[in-house]
Protein backbone atom coordinates (compact mmCIF):
# COMPACT_ATOMS: atom_id res chain seq x y z
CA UNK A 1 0.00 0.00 0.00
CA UNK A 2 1.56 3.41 -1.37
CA UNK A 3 1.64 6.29 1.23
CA UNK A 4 1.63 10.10 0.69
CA UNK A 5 3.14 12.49 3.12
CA UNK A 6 2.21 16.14 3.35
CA UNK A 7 1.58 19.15 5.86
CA UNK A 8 -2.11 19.30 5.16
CA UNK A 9 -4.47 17.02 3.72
CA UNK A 10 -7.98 18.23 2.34
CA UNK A 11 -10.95 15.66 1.56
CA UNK A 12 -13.61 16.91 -0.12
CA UNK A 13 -13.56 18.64 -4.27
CA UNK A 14 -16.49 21.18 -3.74
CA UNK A 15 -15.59 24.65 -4.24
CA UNK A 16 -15.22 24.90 -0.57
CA UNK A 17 -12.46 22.37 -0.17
CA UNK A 18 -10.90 23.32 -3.69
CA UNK A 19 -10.42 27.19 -2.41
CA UNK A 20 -8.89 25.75 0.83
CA UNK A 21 -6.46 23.58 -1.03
CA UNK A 22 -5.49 26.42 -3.49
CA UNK A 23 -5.20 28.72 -0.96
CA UNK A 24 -3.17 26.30 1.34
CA UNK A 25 -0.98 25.33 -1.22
CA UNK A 26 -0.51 29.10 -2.84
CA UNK A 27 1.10 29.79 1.05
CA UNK A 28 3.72 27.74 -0.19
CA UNK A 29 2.04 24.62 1.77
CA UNK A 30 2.59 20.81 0.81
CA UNK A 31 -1.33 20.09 0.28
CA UNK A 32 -2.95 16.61 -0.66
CA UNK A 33 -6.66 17.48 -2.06
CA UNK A 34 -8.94 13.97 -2.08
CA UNK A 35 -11.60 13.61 -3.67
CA UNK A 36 -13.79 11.67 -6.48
CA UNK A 37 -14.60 13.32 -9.79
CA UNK A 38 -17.87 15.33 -10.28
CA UNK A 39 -19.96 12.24 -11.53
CA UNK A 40 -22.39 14.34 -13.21
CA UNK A 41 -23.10 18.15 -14.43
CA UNK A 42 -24.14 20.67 -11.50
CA UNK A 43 -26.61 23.11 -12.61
CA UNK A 44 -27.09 24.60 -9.21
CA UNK A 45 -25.66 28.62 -9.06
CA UNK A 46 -24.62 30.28 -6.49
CA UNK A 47 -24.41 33.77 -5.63
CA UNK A 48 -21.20 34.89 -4.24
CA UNK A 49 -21.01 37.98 -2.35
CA UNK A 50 -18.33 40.72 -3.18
CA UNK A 51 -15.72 39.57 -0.67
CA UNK A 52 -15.68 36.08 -1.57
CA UNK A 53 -15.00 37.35 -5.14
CA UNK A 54 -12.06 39.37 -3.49
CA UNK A 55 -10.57 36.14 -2.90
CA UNK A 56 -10.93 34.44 -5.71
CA UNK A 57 -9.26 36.98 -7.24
CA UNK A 58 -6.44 37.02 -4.63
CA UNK A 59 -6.17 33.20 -5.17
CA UNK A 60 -5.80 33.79 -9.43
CA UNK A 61 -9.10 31.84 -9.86
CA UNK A 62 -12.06 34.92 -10.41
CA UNK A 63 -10.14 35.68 -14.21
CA UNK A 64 -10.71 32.21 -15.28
CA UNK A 65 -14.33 32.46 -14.18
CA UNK A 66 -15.49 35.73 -14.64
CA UNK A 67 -17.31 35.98 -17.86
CA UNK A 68 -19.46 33.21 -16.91
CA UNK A 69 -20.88 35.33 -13.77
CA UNK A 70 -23.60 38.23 -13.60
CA UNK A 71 -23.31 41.18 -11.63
CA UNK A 72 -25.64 41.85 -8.55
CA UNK A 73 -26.08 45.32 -8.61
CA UNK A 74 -29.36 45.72 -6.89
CA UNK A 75 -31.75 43.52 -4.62
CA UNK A 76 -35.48 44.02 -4.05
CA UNK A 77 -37.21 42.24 -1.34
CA UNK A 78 -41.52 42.08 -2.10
CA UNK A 79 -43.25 40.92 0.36
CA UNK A 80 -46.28 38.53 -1.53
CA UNK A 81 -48.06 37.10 1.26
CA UNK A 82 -51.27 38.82 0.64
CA UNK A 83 -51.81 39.45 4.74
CA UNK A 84 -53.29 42.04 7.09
CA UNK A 85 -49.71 43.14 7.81
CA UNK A 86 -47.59 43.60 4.56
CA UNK A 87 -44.20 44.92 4.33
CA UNK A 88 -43.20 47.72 2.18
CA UNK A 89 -41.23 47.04 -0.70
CA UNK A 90 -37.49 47.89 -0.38
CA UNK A 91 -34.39 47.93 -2.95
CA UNK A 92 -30.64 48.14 -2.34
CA UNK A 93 -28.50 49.30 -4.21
CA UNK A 94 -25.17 48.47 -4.19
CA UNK A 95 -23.95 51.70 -5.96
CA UNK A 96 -25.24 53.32 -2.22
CA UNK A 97 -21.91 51.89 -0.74
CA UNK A 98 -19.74 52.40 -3.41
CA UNK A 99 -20.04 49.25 -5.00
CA UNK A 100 -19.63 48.11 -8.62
CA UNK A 101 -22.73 44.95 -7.35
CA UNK A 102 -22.97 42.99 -4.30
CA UNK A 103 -21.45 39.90 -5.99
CA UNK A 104 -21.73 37.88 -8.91
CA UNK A 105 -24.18 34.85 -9.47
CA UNK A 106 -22.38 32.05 -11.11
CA UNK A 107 -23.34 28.26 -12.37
CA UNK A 108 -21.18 25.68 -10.05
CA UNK A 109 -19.61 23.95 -12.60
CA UNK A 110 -17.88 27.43 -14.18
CA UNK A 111 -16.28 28.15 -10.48
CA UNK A 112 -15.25 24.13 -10.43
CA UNK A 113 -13.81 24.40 -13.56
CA UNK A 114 -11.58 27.68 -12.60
CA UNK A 115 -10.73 26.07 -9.25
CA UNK A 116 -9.53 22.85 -11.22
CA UNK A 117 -7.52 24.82 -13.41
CA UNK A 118 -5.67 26.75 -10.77
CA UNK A 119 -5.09 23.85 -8.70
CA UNK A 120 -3.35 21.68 -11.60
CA UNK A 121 -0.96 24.72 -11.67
CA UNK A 122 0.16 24.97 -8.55
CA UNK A 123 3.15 22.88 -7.20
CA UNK A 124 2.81 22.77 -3.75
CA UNK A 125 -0.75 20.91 -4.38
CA UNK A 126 -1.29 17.07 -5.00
CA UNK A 127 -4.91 16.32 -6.36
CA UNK A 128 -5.49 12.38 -6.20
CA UNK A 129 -8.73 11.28 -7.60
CA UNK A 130 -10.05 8.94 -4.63
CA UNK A 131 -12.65 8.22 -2.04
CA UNK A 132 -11.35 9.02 1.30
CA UNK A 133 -12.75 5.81 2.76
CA UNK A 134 -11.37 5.85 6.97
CA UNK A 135 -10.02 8.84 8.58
CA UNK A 136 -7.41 7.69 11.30
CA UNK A 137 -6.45 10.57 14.64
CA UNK A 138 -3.07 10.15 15.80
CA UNK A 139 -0.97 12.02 18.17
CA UNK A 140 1.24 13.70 15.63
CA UNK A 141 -0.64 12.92 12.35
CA UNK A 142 -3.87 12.29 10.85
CA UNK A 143 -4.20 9.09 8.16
CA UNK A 144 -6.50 9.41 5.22
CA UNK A 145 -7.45 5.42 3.68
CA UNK A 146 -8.56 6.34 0.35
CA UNK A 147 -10.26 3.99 -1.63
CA UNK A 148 -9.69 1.22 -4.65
CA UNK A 149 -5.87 0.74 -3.55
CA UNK A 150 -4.70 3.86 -3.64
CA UNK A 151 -3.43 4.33 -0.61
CA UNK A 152 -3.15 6.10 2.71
CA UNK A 153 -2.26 10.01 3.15
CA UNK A 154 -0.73 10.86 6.18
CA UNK A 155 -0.72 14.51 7.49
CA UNK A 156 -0.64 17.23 10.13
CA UNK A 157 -3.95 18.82 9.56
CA UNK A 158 -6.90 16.91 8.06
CA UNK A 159 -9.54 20.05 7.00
CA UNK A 160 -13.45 18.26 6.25
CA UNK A 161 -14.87 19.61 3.26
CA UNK A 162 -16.84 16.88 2.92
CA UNK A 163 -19.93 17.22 2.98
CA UNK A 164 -23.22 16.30 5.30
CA UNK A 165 -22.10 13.11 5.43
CA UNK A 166 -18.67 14.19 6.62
CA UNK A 167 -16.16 11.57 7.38
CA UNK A 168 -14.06 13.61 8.79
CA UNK A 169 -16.02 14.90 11.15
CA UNK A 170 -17.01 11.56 12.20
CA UNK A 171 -13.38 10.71 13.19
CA UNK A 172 -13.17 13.73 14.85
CA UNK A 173 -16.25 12.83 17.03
CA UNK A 174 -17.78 15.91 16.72
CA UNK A 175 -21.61 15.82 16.82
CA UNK A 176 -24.06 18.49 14.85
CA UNK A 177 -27.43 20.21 16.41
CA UNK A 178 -29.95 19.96 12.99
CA UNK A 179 -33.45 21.43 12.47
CA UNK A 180 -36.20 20.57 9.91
CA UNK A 181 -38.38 23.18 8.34
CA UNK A 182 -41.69 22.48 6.87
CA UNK A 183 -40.42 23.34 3.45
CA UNK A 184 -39.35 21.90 -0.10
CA UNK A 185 -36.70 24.45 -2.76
CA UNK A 186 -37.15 23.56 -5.93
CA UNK A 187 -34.11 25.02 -7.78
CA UNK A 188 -34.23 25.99 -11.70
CA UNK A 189 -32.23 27.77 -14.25
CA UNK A 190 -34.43 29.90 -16.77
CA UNK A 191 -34.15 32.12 -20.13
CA UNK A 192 -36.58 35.00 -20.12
CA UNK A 193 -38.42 37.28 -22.15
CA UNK A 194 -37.02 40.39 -20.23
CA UNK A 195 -34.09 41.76 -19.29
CA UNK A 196 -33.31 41.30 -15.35
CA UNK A 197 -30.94 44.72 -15.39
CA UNK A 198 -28.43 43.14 -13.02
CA UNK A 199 -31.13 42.99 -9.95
CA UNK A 200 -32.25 40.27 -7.89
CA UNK A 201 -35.52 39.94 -6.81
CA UNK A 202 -36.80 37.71 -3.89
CA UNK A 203 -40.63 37.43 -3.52
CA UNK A 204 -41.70 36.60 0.26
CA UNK A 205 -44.66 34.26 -0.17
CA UNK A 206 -45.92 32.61 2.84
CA UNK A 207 -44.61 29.69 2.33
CA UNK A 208 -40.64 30.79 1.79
CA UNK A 209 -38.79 32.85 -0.45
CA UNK A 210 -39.12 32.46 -4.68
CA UNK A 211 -35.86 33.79 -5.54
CA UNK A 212 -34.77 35.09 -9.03
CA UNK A 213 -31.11 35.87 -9.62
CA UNK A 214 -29.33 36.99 -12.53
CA UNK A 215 -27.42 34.90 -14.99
CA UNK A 216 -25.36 36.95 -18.12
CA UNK A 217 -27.70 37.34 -20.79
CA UNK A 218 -31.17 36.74 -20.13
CA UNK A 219 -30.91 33.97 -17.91
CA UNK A 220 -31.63 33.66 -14.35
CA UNK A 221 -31.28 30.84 -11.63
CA UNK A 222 -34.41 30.74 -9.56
CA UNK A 223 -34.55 28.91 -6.03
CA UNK A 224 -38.13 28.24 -5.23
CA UNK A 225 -39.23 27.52 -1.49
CA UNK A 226 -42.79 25.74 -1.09
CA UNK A 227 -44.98 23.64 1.37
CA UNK A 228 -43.72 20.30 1.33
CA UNK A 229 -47.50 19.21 0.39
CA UNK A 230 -47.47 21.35 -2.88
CA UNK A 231 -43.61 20.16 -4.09
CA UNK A 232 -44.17 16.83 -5.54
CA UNK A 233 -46.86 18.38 -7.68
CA UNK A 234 -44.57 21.27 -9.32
CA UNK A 235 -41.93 18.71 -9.42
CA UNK A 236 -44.01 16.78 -11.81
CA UNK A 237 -44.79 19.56 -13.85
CA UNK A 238 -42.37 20.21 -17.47
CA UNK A 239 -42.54 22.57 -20.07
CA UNK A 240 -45.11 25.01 -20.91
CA UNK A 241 -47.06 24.13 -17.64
CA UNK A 242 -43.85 23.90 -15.97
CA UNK A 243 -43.45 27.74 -17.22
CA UNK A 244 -46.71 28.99 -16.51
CA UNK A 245 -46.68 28.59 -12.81
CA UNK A 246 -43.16 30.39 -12.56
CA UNK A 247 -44.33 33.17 -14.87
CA UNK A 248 -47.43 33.65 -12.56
CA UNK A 249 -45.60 33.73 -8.86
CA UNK A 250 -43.00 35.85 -10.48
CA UNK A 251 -45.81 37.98 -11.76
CA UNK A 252 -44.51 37.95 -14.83
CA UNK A 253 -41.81 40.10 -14.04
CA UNK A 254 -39.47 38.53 -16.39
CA UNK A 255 -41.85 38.26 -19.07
CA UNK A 256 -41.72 34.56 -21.05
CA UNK A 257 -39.89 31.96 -19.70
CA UNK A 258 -38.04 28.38 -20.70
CA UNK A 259 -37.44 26.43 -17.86
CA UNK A 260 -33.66 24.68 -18.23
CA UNK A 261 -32.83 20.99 -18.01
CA UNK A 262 -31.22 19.89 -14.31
CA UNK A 263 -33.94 21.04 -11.85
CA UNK A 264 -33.38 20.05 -8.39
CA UNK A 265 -35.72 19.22 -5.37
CA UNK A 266 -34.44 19.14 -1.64
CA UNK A 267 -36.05 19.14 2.06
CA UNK A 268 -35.61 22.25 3.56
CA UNK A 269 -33.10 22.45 6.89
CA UNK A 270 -30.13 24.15 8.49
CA UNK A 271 -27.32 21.59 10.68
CA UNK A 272 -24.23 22.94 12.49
CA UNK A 273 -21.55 20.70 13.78
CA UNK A 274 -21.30 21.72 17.61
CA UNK A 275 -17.41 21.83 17.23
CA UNK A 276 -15.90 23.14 14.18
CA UNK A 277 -12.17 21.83 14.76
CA UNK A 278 -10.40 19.17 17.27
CA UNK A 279 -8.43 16.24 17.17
CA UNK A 280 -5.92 17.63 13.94
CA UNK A 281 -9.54 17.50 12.09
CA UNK A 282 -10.80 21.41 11.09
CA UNK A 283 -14.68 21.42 9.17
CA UNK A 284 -14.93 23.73 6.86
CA UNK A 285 -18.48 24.33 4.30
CA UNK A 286 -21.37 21.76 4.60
CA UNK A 287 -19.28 19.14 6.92
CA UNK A 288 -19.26 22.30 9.41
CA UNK A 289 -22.70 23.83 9.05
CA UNK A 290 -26.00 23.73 6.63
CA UNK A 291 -28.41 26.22 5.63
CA UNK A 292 -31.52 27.14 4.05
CA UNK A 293 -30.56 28.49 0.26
CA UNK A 294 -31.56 31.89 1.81
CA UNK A 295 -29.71 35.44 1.55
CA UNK A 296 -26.68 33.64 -0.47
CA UNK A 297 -25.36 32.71 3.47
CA UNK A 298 -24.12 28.73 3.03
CA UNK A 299 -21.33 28.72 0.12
CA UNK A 300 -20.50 32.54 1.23
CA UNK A 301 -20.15 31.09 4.83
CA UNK A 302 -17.85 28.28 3.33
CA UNK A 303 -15.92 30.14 1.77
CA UNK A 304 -15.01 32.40 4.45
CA UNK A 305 -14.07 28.91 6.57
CA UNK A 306 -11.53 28.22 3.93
CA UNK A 307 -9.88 31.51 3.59
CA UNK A 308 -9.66 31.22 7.98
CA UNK A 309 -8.32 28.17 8.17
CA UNK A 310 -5.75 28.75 5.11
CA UNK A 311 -4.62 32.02 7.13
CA UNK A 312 -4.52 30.20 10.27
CA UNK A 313 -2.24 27.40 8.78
CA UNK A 314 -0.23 29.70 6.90
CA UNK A 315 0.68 31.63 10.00
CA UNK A 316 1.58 28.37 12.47
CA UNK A 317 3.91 27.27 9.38
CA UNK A 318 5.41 30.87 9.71
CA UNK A 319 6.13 30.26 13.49
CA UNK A 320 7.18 26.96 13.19
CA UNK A 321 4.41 25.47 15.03
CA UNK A 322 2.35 22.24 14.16
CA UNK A 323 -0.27 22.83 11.93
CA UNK A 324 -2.98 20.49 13.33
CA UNK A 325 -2.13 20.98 17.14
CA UNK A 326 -5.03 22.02 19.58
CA UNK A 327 -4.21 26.06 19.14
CA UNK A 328 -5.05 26.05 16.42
CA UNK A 329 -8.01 23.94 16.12
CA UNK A 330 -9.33 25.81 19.02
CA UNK A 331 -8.21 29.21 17.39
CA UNK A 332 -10.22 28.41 14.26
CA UNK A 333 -13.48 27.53 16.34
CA UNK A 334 -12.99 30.57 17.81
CA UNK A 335 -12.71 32.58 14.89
CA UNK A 336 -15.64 30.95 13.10
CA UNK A 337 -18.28 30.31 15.63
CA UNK A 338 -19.52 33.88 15.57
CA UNK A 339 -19.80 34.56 12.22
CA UNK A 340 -21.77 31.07 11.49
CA UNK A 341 -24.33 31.49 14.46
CA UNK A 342 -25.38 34.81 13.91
CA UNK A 343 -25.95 34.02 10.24
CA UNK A 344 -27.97 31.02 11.05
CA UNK A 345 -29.84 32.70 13.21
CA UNK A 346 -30.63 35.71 10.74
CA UNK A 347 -31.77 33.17 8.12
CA UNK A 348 -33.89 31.67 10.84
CA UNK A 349 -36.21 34.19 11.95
CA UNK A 350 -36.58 35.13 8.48
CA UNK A 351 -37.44 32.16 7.49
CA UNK A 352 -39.57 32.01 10.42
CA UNK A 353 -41.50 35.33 10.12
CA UNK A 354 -42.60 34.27 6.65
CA UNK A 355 -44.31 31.04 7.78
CA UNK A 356 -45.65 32.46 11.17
CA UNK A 357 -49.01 33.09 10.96
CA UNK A 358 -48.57 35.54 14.64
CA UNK A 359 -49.52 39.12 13.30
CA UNK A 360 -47.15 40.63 15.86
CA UNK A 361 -44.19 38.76 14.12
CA UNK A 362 -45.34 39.98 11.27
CA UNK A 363 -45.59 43.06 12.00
CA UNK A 364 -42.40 43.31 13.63
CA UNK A 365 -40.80 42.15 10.15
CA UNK A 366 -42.65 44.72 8.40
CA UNK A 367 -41.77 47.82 10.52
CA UNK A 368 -37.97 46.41 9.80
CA UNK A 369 -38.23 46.41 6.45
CA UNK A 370 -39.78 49.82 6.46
CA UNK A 371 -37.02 50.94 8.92
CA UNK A 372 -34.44 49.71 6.38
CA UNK A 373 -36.10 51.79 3.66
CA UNK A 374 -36.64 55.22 5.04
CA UNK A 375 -33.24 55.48 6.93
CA UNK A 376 -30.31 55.46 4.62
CA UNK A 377 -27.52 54.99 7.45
CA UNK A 378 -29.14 52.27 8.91
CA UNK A 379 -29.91 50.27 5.32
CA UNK A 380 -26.17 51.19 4.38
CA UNK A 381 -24.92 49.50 7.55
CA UNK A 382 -27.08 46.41 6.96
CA UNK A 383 -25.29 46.40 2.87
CA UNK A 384 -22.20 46.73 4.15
CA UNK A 385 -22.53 43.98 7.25
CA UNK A 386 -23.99 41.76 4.83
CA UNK A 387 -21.33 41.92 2.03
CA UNK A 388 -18.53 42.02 4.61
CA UNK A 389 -18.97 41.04 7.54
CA UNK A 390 -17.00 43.36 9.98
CA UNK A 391 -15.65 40.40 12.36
CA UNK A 392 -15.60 38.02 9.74
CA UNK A 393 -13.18 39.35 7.28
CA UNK A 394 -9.80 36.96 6.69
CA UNK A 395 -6.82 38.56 5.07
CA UNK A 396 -7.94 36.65 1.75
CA UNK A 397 -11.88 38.48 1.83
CA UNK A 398 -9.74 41.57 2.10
CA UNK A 399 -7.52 41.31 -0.89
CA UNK A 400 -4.06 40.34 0.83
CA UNK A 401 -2.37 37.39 0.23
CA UNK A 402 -1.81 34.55 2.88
């Protein structure tokens, strides 16, 4: 049985683990990245926010990517519940805070494809196409079994990037706190009639958000939240009849549509690991928390977990120190705890508020909304905060390199 040797090993491909091994290894870092080939095309999007563009572009991957992503240059919120208590609409602007957009929406398999490319080009990183089938603790080094005879990898630092199922995480011993919501999101990628003009518009219906999000041209990825009772009936419904029912809860705002191939369907629900780094074993993206596909939070989140922990490791290299002792583990739950739990808690109560049928919850969302309208300072503050977060910012999100 062959074995690899290197200061870091990451298991997982997504573009969570992917920016964590490029960044890693772009500190000059020996990196091993494990993982199994994307077995089929992902048509999900995802809309990254302005600082996790920042580092992309301070990692050399946003300039193989780019012209595959649409600018978000304004968001309206529209509150379609048809109750007693109705919020006002509101728009931001990101041009209010100086802002070319708020981020760029982009298909998944564009940013895989620019991660891929800058990883094959980088010599401090080893990419071996396998299943990471045991993960192994030790004292002074974590042991990766990967799978069809490939191996073992043996390292200092072990970082999870993969997945719900994470088996990292599960050699780490770390148990998650999950919640079910009484939801289905449908997800779909459209052509329209109508041009979006570069702004994203989410529709609060009272049973979750319908999302529509720019794609270049006229395109736009839509993420549709309904009552579990009424998904299996849209998700039998193609073509034309498929199209009418988005045209009419979008209000035709878009004008025509043609509903893409690659739809997908999935339960509603947010888990967060209760640990997010021990035992030489750091979690970074869905092995470390999930979340509703509300207010662009989960891949933003994971993202921000990579650029930590590459900081972190690229620092305790500096110094001399072991890269997968408990400072640092401890240091990066530290860093990270914050900046996931208040953003799971956010998406919570507005995910909440929608479904409540308690008019003084209501209510209390509407006057917020209305706040966030009528007082510039305070709806600049909430841009800003929500593009970059103030305590949440790694060297990376801010343009420098590791």
């Amino acid at each position: 049985m062959s074995k690899v040797t290197a200061e870091v090993v990451v298991v997982g491909g997504g573009p969570v683990g992917l920016t964590a091994a490029v960044a890693l290894a772009g500190a000059g870092i020996e990196t091993v990245l494990v993982a199994m080939p994307v077995a089929a095309a992902d048509n999900r999007t995802t809309a990254l926010l302005a600082s996790s563009v920042t580092a992309l572009d301070t990692l050399d991957v946003w300039e193989r990517c780019e012209d595959h992503a649409a600018p978000l240059k304004r968001m309206r919120l529209v509150d379609d519940t048809a109750r007693l208590l109705r919020a006002p609409e509101v728009c931001f602007d990101a041009a209010e805070i100086g802002l070319p957009a708020f981020g760029y929406n982009i298909e998944n398999r564009h940013l895989l494809a620019a991660l891929e490319a800058r990883a094959r080009h980088i010599p401090s990183l080893r990419l071996i196409a396998a299943k990471a089938e045991t993960v192994t603790v030790g004292d002074s080094h974590i042991v990766v079994s990967l799978s069809d005879g490939h191996g073992v990898v043996a390292a200092r630092l072990a970082i999870g990037a993969d997945g719900r199922r994470s088996v990292c995480r599960k050699a780490a011993g770390i148990e998650t706190e999950s919640r079910r919501y009484p939801q289905t999101a449908l997800t779909y990628n459209l052509a329209h009639a109508r041009p979006h003009n570069d702004t994203s518009t989410e529709f609060h219906t009272a049973s979750g958000p319908f999302t529509l999000v720019p794609l270049p041209g006229q395109r736009s990825s839509l993420v549709f939240v309904v009552d579990p009772a009424e998904g299996p009936r849209i998700g039998t419904l193609a073509g034309a009849e498929l199209a009418e029912e988005i045209e009419r809860r979008s209000h035709s705002l878009l004008g025509k549509v043609a509903v893409e191939a690659g739809p997908g369907v999935f339960p509603l629900g947010s888990e967060i690991a209760r640990r997010f780094g021990q035992s030489r074993i750091v979690l970074v993206g869905e092995a470390a928390h999930v979340m509703p596909p509300i207010g662009a939070q989960g891949l933003n989140l994971g993202l921000r977990d990579a650029a930590t922990i590459g900081e972190l490791a690229a620092a305790a290299r500096r110094d001399g120190a072991d890269l997968g002792a408990d400072e640092l583990t401890s240091r990066y739950e530290h860093m990270r705890r914050a900046d996931v739990t208040s953003r799971s808690l956010a998406v919570d109560l507005l995910n909440r508020s929608l479904l409540s049928g308690f008019l003084p919850l209501q209510g209390a969302r509407g006057f917020g909304l209305y706040l966030l309208d009528q007082i510039g300072p305070l709806r600049r503050a909430v841009m800003r905060e929500g593009v970059a977060p103030a305590a949440s910012q790694p060297r990376l999100m801010r343009g420098e390199a590791l």
